[in-house]
C-alpha atoms as a PDB file:
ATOM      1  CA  UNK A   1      53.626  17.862  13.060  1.00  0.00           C
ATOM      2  CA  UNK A   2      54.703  19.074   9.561  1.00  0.00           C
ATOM      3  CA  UNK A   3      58.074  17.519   9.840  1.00  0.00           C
ATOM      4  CA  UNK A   4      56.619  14.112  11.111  1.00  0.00           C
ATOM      5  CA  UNK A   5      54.292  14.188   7.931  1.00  0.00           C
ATOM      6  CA  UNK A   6      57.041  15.266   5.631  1.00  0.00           C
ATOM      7  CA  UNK A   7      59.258  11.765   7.248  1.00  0.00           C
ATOM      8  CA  UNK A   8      56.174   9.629   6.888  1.00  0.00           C
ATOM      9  CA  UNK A   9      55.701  11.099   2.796  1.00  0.00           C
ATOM     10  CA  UNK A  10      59.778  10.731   2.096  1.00  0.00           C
ATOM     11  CA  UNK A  11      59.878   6.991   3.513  1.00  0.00           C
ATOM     12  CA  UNK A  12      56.956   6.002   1.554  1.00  0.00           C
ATOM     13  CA  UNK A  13      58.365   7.372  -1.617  1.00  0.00           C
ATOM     14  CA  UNK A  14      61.239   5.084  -1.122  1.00  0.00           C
ATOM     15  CA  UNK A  15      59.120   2.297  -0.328  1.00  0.00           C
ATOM     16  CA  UNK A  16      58.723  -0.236  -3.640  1.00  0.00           C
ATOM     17  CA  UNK A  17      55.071  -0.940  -4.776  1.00  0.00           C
ATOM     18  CA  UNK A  18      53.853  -4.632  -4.442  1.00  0.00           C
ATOM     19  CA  UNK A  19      51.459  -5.870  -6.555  1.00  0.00           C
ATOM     20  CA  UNK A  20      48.908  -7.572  -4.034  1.00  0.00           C
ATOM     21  CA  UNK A  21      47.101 -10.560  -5.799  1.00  0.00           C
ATOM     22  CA  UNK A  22      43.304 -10.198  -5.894  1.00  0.00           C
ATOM     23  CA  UNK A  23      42.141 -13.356  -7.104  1.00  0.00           C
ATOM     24  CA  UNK A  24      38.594 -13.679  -8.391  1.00  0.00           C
ATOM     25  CA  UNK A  25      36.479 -15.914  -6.147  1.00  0.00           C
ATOM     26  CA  UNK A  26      35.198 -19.560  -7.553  1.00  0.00           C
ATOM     27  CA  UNK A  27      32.708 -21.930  -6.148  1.00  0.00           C
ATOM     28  CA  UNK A  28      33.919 -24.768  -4.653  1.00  0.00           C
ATOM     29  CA  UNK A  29      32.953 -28.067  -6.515  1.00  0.00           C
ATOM     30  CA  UNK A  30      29.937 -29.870  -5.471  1.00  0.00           C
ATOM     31  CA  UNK A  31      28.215 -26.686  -4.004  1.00  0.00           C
ATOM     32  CA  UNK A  32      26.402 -25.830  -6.626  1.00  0.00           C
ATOM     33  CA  UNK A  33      23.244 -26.793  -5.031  1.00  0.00           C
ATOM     34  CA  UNK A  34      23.622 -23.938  -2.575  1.00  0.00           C
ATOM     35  CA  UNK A  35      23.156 -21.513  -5.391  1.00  0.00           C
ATOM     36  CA  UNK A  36      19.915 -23.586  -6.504  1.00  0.00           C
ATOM     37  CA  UNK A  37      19.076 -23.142  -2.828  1.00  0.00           C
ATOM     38  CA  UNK A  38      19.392 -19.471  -2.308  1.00  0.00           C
ATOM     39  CA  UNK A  39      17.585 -18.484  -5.649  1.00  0.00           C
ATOM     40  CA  UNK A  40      14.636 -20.450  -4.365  1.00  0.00           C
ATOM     41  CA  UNK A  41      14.552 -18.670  -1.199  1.00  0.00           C
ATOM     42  CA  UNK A  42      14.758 -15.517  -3.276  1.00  0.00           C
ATOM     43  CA  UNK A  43      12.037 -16.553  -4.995  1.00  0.00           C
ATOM     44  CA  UNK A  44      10.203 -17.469  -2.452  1.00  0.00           C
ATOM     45  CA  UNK A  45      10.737 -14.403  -0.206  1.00  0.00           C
ATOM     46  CA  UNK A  46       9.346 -12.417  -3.073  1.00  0.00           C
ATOM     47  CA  UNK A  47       6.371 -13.958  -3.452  1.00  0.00           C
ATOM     48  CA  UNK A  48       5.433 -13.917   0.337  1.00  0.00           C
ATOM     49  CA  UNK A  49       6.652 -10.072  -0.147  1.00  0.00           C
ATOM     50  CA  UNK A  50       4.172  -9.652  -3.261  1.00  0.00           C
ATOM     51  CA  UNK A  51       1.133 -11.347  -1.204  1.00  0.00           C
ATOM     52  CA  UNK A  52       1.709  -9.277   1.841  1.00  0.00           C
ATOM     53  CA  UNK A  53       1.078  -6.310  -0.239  1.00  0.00           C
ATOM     54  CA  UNK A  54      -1.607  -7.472  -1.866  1.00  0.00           C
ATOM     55  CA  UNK A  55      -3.343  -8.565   1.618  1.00  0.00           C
ATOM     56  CA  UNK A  56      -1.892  -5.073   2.938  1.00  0.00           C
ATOM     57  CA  UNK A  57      -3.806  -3.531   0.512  1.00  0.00           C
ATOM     58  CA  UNK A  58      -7.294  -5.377   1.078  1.00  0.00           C
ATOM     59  CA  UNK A  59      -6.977  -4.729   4.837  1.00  0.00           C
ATOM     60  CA  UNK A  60      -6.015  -1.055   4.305  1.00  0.00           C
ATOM     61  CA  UNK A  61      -9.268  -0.455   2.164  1.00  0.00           C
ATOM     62  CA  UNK A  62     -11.218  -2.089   4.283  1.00  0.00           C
ATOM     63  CA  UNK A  63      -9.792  -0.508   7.230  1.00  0.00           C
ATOM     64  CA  UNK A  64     -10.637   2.764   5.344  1.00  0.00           C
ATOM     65  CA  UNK A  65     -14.423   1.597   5.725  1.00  0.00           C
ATOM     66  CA  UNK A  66     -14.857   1.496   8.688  1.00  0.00           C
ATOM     67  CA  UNK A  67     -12.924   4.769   9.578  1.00  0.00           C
ATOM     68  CA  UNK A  68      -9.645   3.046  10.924  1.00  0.00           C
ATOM     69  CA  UNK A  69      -7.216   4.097   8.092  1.00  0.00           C
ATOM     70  CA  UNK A  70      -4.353   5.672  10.826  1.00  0.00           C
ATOM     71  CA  UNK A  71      -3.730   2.020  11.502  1.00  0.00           C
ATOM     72  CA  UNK A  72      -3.406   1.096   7.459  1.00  0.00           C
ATOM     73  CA  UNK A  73       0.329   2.365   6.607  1.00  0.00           C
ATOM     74  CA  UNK A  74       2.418   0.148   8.288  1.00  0.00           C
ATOM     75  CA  UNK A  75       0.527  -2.984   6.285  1.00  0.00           C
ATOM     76  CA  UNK A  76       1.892  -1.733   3.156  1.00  0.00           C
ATOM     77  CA  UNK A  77       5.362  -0.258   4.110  1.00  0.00           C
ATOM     78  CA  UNK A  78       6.396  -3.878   6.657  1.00  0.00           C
ATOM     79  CA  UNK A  79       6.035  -5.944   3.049  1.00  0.00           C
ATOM     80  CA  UNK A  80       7.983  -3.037   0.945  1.00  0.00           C
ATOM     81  CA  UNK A  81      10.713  -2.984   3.925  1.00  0.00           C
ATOM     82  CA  UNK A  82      11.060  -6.845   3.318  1.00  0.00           C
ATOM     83  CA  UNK A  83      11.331  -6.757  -0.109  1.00  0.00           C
ATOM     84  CA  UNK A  84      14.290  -3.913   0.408  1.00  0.00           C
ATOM     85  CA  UNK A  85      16.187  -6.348   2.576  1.00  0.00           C
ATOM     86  CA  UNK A  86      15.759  -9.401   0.193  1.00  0.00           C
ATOM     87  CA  UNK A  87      16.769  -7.436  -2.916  1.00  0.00           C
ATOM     88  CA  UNK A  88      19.146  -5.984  -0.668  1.00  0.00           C
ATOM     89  CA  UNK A  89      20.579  -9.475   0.729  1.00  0.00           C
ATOM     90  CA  UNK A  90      21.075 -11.163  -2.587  1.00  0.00           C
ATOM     91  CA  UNK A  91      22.564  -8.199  -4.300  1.00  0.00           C
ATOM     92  CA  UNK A  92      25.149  -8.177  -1.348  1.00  0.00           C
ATOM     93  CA  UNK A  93      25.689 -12.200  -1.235  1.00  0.00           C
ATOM     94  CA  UNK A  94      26.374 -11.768  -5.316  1.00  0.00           C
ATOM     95  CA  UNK A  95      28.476  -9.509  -4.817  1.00  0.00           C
ATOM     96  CA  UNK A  96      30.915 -10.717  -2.234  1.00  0.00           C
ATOM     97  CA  UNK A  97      30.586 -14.572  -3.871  1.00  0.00           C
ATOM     98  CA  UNK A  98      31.763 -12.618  -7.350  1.00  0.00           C
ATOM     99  CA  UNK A  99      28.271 -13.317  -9.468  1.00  0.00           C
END
């Protein structure tokens, strides 16, 4: 095995370095629409996101009057969860589309 790794290491050293090109991405022309598009669903998503909590919140207090709060979690945490994956989503799309 040692002698196979030492081969492997010895051609690589002889091997020349290329320089692989790593352009930076750019938007195609007339899409610049989509952009508009996606930061009003962003938008959007967070506001649905912010008004689930706040209902979350009014059904977990009044589930807490009438002695049901084991069911009251899961209306906060569902909202939070959703907010994760939007946050998450854009910060991924930005990334790969180089903004």
């Amino acid at each position: 095995m040692h002698t196979i790794l030492t081969a492997a290491n010895d051609f690589l050293a002889h091997v020349p370095a290329v320089d692989i090109p790593n352009p930076n991405p750019q938007q195609p022309p007339g899409t610049g629409g989509i952009t508009t598009i996606m930061a009003w669903l962003k938008w959007i998503g967070y506001a649905v996101v912010g008004g689930s909590i706040i209902v979350g919140g009014i059904l977990i207090a009044v589930s807490f009057r009438r002695g049901e709060g084991h069911d009251a979690l899961p209306k906060i945490l569902w909202p939070m969860a959703g907010a994760i994956v939007i946050g998450a989503g854009a910060a991924w799309i930005g990334t790969i589309a180089g903004g």
